[in-house]
Protein backbone atom coordinates (compact mmCIF):
# COMPACT_ATOMS: atom_id res chain seq x y z
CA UNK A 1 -14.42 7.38 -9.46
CA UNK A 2 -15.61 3.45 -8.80
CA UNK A 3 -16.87 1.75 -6.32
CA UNK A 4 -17.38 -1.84 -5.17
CA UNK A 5 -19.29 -3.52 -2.49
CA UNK A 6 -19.03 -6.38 -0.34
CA UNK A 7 -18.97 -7.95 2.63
CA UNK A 8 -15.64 -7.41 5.31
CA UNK A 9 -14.79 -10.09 7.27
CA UNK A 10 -12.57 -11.20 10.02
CA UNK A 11 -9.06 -11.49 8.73
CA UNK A 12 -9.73 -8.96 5.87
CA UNK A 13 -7.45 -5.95 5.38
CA UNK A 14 -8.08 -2.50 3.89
CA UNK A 15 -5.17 -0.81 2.09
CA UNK A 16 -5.33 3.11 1.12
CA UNK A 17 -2.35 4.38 -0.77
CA UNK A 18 -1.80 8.11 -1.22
CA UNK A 19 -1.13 8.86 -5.45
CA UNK A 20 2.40 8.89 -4.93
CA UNK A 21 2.42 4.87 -3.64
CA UNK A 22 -0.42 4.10 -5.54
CA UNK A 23 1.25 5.21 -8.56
CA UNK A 24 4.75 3.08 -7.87
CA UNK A 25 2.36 0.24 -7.60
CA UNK A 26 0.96 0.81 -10.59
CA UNK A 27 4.30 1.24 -12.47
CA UNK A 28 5.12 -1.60 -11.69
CA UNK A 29 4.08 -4.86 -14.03
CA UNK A 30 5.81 -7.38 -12.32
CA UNK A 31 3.04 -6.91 -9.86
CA UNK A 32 0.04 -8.35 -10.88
CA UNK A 33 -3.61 -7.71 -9.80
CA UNK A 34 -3.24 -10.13 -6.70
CA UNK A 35 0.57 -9.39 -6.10
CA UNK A 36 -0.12 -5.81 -5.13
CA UNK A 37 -2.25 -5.84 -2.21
CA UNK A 38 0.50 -8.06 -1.20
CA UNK A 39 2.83 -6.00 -1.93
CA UNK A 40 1.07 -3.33 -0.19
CA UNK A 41 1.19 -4.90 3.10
CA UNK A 42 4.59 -5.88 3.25
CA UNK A 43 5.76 -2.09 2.43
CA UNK A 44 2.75 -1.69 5.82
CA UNK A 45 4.50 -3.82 7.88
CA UNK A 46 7.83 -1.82 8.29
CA UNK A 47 8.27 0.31 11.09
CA UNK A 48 8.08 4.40 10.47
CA UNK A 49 11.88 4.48 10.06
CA UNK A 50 12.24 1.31 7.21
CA UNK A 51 9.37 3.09 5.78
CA UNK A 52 10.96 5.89 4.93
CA UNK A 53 14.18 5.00 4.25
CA UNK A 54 12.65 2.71 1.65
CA UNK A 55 10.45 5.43 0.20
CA UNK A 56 13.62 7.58 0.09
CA UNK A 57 15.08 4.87 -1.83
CA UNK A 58 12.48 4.79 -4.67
CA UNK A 59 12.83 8.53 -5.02
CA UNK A 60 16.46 8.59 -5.17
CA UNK A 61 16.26 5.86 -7.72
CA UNK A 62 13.45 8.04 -9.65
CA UNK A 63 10.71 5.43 -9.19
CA UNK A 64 8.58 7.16 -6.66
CA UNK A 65 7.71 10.84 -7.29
CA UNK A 66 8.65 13.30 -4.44
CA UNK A 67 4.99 13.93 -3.42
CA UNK A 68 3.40 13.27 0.12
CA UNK A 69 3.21 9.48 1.14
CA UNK A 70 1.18 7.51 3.01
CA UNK A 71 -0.60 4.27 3.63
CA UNK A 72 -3.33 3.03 6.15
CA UNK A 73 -3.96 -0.22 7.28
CA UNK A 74 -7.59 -1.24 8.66
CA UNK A 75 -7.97 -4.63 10.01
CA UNK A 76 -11.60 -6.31 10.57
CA UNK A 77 -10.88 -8.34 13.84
CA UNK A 78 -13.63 -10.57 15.73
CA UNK A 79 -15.95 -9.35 17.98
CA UNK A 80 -14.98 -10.29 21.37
């Protein structure tokens, strides 16, 4: 287990990936250590049903295990 501190602030996003999503990203060298928090928020900002049809997709292709998936998004707005 790591951790990391720091300091959040407006505009910043938090990303949590269930193992199955966090492992695709991880297969995946093409994405590099800045490309995947990118990555991750693209795959956040499709709506429940292009979410699943793509994660069907990655399974069907054998790129994504069949295991539970899931992703949060937390933004850090201003106060106001």
């Amino acid at each position: 287990m790591s951790t990391a501190t720091g300091e959040l602030r407006a505009g910043d996003e938090l990303l949590l990936a269930t193992d199955a999503l966090a492992a695709w990203l991880l297969s995946h060298p093409e994405i590099d250590s800045g490309g995947a928090g990118k990555q991750l928020g693209n795959i956040a900002d499709l709506d429940h049903e292009l979410f699943t049809e793509w994660v069907q997709s990655e399974r069907d292709k054998s790129r994504m295990r069949n295991d539970d998936v899931a992703l949060i998004r937390m933004r850090v707005k201003t106060e106001g």
